[in-house]
Protein backbone atom coordinates (compact mmCIF):
# COMPACT_ATOMS: atom_id res chain seq x y z
CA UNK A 1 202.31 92.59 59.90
CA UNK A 2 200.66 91.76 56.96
CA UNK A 3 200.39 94.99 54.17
CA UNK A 4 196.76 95.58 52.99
CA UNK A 5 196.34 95.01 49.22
CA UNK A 6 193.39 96.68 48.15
CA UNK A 7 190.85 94.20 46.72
CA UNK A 8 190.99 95.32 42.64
CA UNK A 9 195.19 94.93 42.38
CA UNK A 10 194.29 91.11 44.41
CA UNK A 11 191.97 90.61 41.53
CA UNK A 12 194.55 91.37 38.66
CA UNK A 13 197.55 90.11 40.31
CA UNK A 14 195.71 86.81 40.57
CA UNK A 15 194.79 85.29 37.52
CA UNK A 16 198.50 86.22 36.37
CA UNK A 17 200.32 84.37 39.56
CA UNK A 18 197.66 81.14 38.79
CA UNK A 19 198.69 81.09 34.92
CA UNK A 20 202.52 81.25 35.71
CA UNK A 21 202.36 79.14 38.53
CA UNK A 22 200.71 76.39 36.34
CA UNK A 23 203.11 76.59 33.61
CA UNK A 24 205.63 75.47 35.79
CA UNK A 25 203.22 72.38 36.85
CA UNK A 26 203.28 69.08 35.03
CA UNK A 27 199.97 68.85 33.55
CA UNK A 28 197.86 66.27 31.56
CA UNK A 29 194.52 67.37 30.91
CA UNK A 30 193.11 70.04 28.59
CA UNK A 31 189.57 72.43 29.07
CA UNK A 32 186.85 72.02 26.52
CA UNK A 33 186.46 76.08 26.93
CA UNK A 34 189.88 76.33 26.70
CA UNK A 35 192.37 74.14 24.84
CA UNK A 36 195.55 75.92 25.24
CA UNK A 37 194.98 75.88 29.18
CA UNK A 38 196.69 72.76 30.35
CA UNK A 39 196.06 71.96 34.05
CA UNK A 40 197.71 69.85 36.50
CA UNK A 41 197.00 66.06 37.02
CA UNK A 42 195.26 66.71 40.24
CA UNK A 43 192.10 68.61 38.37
CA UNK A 44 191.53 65.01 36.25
CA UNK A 45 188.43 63.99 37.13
CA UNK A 46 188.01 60.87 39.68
CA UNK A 47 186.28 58.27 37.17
CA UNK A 48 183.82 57.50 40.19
CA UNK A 49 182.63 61.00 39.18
CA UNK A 50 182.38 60.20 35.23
CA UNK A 51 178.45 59.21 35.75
CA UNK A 52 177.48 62.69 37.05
CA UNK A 53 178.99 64.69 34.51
CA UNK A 54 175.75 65.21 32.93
CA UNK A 55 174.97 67.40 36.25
CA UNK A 56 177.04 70.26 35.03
CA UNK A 57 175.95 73.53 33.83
CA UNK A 58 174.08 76.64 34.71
CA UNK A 59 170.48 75.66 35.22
CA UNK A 60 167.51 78.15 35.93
CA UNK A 61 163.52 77.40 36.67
CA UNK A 62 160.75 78.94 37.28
CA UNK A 63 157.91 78.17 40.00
CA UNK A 64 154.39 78.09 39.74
CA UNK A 65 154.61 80.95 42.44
CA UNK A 66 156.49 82.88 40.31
CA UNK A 67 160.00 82.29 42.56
CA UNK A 68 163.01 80.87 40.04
CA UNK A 69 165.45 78.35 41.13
CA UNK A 70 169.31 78.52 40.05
CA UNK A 71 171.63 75.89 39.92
CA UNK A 72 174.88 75.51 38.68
CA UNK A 73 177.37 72.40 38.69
CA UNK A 74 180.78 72.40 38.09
CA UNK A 75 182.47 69.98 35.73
CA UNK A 76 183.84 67.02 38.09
CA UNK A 77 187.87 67.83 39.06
CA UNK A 78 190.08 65.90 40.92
CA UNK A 79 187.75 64.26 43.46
CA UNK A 80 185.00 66.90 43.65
CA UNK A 81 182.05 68.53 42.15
CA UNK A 82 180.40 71.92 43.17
CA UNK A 83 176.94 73.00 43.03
CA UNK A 84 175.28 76.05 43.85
CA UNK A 85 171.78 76.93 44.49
CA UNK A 86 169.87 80.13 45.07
CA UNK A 87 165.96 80.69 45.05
CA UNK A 88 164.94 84.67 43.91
CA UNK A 89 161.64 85.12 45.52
CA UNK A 90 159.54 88.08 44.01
CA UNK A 91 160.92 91.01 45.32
CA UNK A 92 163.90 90.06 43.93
CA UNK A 93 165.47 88.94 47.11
CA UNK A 94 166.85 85.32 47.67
CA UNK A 95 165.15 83.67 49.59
CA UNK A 96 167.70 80.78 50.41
CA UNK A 97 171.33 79.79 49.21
CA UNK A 98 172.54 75.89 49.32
CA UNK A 99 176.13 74.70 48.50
CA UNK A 100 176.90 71.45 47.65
CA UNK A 101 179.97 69.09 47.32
CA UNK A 102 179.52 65.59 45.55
CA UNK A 103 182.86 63.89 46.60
CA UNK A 104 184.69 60.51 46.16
CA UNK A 105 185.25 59.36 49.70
CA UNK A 106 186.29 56.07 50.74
CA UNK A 107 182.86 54.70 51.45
CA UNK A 108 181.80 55.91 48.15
CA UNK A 109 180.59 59.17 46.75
CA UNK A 110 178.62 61.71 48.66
CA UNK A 111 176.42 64.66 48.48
CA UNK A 112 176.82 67.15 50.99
CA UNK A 113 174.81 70.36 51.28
CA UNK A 114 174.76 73.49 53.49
CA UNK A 115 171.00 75.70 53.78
CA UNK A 116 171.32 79.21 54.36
CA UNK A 117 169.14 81.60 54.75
CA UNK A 118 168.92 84.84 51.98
CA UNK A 119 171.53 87.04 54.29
CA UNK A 120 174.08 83.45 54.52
CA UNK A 121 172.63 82.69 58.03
CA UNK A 122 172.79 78.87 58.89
CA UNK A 123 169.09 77.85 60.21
CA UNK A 124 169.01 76.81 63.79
CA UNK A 125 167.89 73.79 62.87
CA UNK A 126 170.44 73.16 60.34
CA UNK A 127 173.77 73.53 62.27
CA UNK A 128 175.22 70.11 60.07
CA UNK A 129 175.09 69.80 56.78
CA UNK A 130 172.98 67.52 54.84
CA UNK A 131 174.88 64.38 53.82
CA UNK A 132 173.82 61.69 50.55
CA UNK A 133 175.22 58.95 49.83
CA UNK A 134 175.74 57.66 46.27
CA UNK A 135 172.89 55.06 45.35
CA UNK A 136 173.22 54.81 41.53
CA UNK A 137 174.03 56.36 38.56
CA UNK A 138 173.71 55.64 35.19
CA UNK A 139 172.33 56.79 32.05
CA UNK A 140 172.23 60.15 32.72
CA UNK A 141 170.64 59.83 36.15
CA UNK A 142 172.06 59.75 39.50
CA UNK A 143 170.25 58.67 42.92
CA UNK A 144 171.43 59.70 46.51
CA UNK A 145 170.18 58.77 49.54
CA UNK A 146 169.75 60.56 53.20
CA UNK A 147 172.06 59.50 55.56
CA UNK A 148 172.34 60.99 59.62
CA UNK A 149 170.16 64.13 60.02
CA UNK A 150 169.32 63.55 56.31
CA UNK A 151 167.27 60.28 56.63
CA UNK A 152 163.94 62.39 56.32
CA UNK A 153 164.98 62.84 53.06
CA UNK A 154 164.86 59.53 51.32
CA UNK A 155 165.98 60.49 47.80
CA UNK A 156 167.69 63.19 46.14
CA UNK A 157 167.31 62.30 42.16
CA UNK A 158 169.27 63.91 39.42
CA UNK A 159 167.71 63.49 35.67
CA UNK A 160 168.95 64.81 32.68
CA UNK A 161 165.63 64.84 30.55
CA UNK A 162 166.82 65.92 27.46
CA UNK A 163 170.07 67.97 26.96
CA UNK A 164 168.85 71.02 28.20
CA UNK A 165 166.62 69.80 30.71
CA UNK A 166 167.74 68.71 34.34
CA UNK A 167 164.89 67.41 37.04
CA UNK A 168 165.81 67.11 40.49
CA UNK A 169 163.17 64.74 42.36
CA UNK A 170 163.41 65.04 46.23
CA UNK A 171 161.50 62.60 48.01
CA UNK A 172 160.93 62.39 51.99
CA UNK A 173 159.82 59.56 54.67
CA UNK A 174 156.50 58.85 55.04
CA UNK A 175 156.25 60.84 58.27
CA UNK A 176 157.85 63.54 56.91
CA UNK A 177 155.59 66.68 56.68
CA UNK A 178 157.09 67.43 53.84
CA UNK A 179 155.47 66.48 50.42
CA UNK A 180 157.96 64.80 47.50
CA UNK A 181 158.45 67.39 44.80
CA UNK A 182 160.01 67.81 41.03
CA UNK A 183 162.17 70.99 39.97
CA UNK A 184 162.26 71.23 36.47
CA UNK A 185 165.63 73.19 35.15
CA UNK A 186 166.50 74.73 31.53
CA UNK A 187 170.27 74.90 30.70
CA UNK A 188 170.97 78.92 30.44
């Protein structure tokens, strides 16, 4: 039977075991943050990812309604890039949560994202998650496109505007009900 380790020891034990376990790891890439932390070969960024660098960051907006978006990207590693989104309505209260995962995949690279609702519920009508594939990407800009369940949406656009400006333009079918909108985000 497994012992219970209460959950503040877990959080100091941690970050030691990771460091020494690392050391002993052959390693060939350095942190910007960080250059004395060396990690392993496996964190080097795919170069299919290379293009969508420019996505990373902590990025928050605000709505004409008064709601603000946040978004934060990861810096690409190994074959992967995370995103997080939350939307704080005006009580203070999210109103939804969406993870993403750009991957390198073997038809190409993909966007996948999960909707929940504010209390981490997945909608009925969102049992699947959302998947994008790679278009373009280029200059600072990167293009998805629906795929499966995700057709409605046609695009999913990615624009750094200046550098400390990101857009994200989301367009939809023509018989979508759904109108094509802009958020606008400020680095933080």
């Amino acid at each position: 039977m497994a012992k219970f380790v209460p959950f503040m020891t877990v959080a100091v034990i941690t970050p030691v075991f990771f460091l020494s376990t690392l050391s002993g790891c052959a390693s060939s890439s350095k942190t910007a943050a960080n250059p004395s932390l060396e990690l392993p070969a496996s964190a080097n960024p795919d170069p299919a990812l290379e293009p969508l660098a420019f996505m990373a960051g902590r990025w928050i907006g605000v709505n004409p309604n008064k709601t603000v978006n946040e978004e934060h990207w990861t810096a690409p590693r190994g074959n992967h890039m995370l995103g997080t989104f939350h939307q704080i309505r005006r009580d203070g209260k999210p109103a939804f949560v969406e993870i993403s995962l750009v991957t390198v995949e073997k038809d190409g690279v993909m966007l996948k994202l999960r909707h929940l609702h504010g209390a981490l519920e997945v909608p009925a009508t969102r049992k699947e998650p959302n998947v994008f594939r790679l278009k373009s990407a280029s200059g600072n800009r990167a293009e998805f496109t629906g795929t499966g369940d995700a057709e409605e949406v046609t695009s999913v656009v990615y624009r750094l505007v200046n550098p400390n400006t990101l857009a994200v333009d989301v367009g939809f079918a023509p018989t979508s009900k759904e109108k094509p909108f802009t958020s606008t985000y400020t680095r933080e």
